[in-house]
C-alpha atoms as a PDB file:
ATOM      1  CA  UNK A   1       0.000   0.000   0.000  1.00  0.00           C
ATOM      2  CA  UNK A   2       1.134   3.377  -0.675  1.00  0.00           C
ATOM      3  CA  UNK A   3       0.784   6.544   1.907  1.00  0.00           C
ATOM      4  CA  UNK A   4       2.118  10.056   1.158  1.00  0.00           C
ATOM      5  CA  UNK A   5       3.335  11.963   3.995  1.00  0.00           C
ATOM      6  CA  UNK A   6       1.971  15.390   4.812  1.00  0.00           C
ATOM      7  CA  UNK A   7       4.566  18.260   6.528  1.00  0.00           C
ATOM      8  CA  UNK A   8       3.390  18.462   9.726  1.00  0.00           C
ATOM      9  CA  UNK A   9       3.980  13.957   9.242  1.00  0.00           C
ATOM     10  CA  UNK A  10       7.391  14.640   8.230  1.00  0.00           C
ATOM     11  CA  UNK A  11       8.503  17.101  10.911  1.00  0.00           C
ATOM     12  CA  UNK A  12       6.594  14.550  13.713  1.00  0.00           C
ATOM     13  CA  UNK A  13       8.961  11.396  12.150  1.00  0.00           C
ATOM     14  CA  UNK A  14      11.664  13.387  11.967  1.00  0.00           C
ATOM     15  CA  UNK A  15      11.973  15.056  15.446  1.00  0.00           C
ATOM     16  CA  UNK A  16      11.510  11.315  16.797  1.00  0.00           C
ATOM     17  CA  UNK A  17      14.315   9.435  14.274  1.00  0.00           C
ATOM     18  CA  UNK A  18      16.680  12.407  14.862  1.00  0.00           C
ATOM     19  CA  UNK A  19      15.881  12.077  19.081  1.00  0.00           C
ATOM     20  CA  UNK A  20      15.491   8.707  19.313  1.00  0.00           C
ATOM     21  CA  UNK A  21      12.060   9.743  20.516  1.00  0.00           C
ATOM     22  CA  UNK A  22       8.692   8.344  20.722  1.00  0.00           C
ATOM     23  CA  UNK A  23       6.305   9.462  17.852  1.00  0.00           C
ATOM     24  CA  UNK A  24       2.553  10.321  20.148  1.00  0.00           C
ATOM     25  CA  UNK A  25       0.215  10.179  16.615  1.00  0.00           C
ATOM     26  CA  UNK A  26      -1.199   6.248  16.953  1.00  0.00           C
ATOM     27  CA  UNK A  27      -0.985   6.116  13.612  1.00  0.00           C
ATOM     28  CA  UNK A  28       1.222   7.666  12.164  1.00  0.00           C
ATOM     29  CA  UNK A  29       3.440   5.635  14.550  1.00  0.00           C
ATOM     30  CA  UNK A  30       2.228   2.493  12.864  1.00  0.00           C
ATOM     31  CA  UNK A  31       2.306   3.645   9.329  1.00  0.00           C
ATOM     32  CA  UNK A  32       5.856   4.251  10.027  1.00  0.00           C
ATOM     33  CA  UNK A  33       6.829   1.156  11.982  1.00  0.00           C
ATOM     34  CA  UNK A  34       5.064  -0.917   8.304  1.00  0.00           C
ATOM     35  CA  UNK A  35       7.791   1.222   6.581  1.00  0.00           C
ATOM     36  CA  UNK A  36      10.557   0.019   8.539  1.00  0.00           C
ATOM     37  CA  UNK A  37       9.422  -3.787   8.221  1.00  0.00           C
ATOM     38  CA  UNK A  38       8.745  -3.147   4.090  1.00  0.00           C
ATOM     39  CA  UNK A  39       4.988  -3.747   4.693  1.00  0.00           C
ATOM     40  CA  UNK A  40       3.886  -0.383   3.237  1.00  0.00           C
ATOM     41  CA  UNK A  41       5.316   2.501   1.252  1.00  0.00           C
ATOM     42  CA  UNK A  42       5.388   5.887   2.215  1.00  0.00           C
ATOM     43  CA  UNK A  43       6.248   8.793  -0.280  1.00  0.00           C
ATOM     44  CA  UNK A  44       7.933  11.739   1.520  1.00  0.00           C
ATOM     45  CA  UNK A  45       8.191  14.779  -0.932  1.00  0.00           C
ATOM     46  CA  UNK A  46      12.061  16.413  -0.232  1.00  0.00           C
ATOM     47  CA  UNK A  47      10.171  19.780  -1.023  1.00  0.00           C
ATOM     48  CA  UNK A  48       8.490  19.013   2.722  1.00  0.00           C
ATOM     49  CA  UNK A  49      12.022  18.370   3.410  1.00  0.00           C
ATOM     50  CA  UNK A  50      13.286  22.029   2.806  1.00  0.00           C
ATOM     51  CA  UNK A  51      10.911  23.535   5.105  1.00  0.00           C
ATOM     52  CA  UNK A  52      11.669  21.527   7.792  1.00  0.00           C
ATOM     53  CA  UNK A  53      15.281  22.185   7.303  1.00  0.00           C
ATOM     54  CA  UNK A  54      14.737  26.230   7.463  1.00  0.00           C
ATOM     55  CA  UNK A  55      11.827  26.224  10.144  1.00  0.00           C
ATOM     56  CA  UNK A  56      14.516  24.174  12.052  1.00  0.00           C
ATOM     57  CA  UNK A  57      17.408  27.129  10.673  1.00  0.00           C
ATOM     58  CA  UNK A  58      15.174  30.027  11.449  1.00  0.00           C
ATOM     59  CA  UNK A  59      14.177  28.465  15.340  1.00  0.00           C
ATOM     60  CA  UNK A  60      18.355  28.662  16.014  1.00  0.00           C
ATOM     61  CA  UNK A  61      18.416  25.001  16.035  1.00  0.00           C
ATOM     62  CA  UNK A  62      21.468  23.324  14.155  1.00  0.00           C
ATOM     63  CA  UNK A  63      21.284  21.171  11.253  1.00  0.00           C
ATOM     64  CA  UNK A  64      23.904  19.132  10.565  1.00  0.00           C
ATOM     65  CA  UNK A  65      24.908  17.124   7.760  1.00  0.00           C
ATOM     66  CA  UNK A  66      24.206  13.509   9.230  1.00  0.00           C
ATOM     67  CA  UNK A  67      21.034  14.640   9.429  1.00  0.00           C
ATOM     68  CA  UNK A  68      20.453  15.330   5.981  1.00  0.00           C
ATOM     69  CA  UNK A  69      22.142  11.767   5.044  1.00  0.00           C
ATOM     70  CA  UNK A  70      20.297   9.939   6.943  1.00  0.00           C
ATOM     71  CA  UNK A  71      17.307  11.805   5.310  1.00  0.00           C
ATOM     72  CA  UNK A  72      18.165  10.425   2.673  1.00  0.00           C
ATOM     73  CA  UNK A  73      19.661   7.134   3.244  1.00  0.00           C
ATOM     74  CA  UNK A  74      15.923   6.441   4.729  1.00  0.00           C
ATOM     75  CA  UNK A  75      14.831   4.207   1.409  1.00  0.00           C
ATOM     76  CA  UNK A  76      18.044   1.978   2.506  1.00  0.00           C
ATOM     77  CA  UNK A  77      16.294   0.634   6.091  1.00  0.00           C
ATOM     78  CA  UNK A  78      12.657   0.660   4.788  1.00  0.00           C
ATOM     79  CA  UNK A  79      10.269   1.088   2.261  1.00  0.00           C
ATOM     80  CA  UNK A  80      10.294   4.626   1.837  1.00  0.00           C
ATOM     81  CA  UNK A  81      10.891   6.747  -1.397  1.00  0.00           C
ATOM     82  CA  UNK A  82      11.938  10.054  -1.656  1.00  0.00           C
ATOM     83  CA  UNK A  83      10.703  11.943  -4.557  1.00  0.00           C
ATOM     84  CA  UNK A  84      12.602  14.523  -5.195  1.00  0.00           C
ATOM     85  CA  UNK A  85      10.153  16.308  -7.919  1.00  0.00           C
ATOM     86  CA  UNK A  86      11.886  14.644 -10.949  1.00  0.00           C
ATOM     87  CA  UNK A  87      10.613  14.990 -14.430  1.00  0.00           C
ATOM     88  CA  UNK A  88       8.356  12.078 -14.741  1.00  0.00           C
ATOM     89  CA  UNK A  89       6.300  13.189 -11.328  1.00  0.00           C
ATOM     90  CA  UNK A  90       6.505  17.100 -12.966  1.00  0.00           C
ATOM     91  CA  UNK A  91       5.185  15.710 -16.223  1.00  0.00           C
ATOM     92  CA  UNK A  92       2.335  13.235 -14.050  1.00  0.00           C
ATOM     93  CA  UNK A  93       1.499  16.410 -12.372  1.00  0.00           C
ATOM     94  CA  UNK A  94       1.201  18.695 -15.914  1.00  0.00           C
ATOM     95  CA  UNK A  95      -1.021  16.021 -16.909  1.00  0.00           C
ATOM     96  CA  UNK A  96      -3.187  15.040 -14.216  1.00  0.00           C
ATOM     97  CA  UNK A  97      -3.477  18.537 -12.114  1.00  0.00           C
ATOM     98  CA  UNK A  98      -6.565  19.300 -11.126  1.00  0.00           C
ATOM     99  CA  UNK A  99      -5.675  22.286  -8.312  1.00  0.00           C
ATOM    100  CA  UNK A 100      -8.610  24.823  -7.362  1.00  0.00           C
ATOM    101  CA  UNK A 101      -8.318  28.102  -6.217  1.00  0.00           C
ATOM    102  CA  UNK A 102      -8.244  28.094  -2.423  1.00  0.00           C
ATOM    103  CA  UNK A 103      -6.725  24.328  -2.034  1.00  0.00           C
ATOM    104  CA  UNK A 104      -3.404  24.569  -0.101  1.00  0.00           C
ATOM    105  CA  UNK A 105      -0.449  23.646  -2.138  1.00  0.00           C
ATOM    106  CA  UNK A 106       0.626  20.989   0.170  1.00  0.00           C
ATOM    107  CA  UNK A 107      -2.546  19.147  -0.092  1.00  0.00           C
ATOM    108  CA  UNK A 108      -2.609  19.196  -3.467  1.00  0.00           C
ATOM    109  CA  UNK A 109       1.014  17.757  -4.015  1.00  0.00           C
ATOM    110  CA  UNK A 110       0.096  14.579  -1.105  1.00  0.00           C
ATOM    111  CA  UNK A 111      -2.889  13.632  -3.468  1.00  0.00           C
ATOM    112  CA  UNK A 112      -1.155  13.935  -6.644  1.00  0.00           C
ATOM    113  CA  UNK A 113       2.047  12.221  -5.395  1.00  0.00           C
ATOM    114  CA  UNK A 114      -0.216   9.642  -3.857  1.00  0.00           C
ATOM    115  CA  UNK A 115      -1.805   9.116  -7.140  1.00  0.00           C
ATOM    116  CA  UNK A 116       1.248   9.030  -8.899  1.00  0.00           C
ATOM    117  CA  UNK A 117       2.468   6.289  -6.964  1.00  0.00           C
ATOM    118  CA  UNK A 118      -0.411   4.216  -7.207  1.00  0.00           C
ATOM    119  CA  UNK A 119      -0.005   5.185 -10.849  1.00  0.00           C
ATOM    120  CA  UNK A 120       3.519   3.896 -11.582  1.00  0.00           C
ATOM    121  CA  UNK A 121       2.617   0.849  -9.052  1.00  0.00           C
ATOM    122  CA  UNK A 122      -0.348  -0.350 -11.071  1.00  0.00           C
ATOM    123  CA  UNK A 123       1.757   0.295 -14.751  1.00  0.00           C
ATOM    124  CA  UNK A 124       5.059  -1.728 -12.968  1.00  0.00           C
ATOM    125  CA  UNK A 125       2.173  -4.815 -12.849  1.00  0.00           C
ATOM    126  CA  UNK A 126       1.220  -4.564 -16.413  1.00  0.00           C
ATOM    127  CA  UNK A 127       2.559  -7.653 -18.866  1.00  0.00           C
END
């Protein structure tokens, strides 16, 4: 199964892998602990990434460079992908946008990104 996850998901996993910490959302605890055992997938867009990185900059707290490997090096200990806004998702959101005035940006990119897995998921079992 693929999940996307939102900003305010991101900064919650990420406070508790960087602390060693407990994460307190239920589920978001066990949508993250299928990850880690390769029972689900969870998209994390690095654009969520970047605003983590300068809320954490512009709040005086360090960021160091371990941090943003092991950002990365995430889709090495579970199932998670980073997308990273290549051209294939660009040209699957060209295609398939459907934003309305007065819908946040961020909720718009979770849905299409969640679509766009389920999309290249569903073509990758095609014969």
């Amino acid at each position: 199964m693929n999940f996307c996850l939102s900003r305010d998901g991101l900064e919650k996993f990420l406070e508790s892998h960087y602390n060693s910490s407990e994460i307190d959302d239920e589920d978001l605890k066990c949508l993250i602990q299928q990850c880690y055992d390769w029972e689900s997938n969870l998209a994390i867009l690095a654009y969520f990434f970047t605003h983590y990185i300068q809320k954490k900059i512009n709040s005086g707290k360090p960021v160091t460079l371990e941090q943003i490997d092991t950002f990365f090096d995430l889709a090495n200990v579970g199932s998670f992908d980073i997308e990273l806004l290549n051209r294939d998702f660009i040209k699957y959101i060209l295609n398939h946008s459907r934003y309305k005035i007065g819908e946040s940006l961020e909720d718009a990119l979770i849905i299409l990104l969640q679509n766009y897995k389920d999309h290249t998921h569903d073509s990758s079992l095609c014969f």
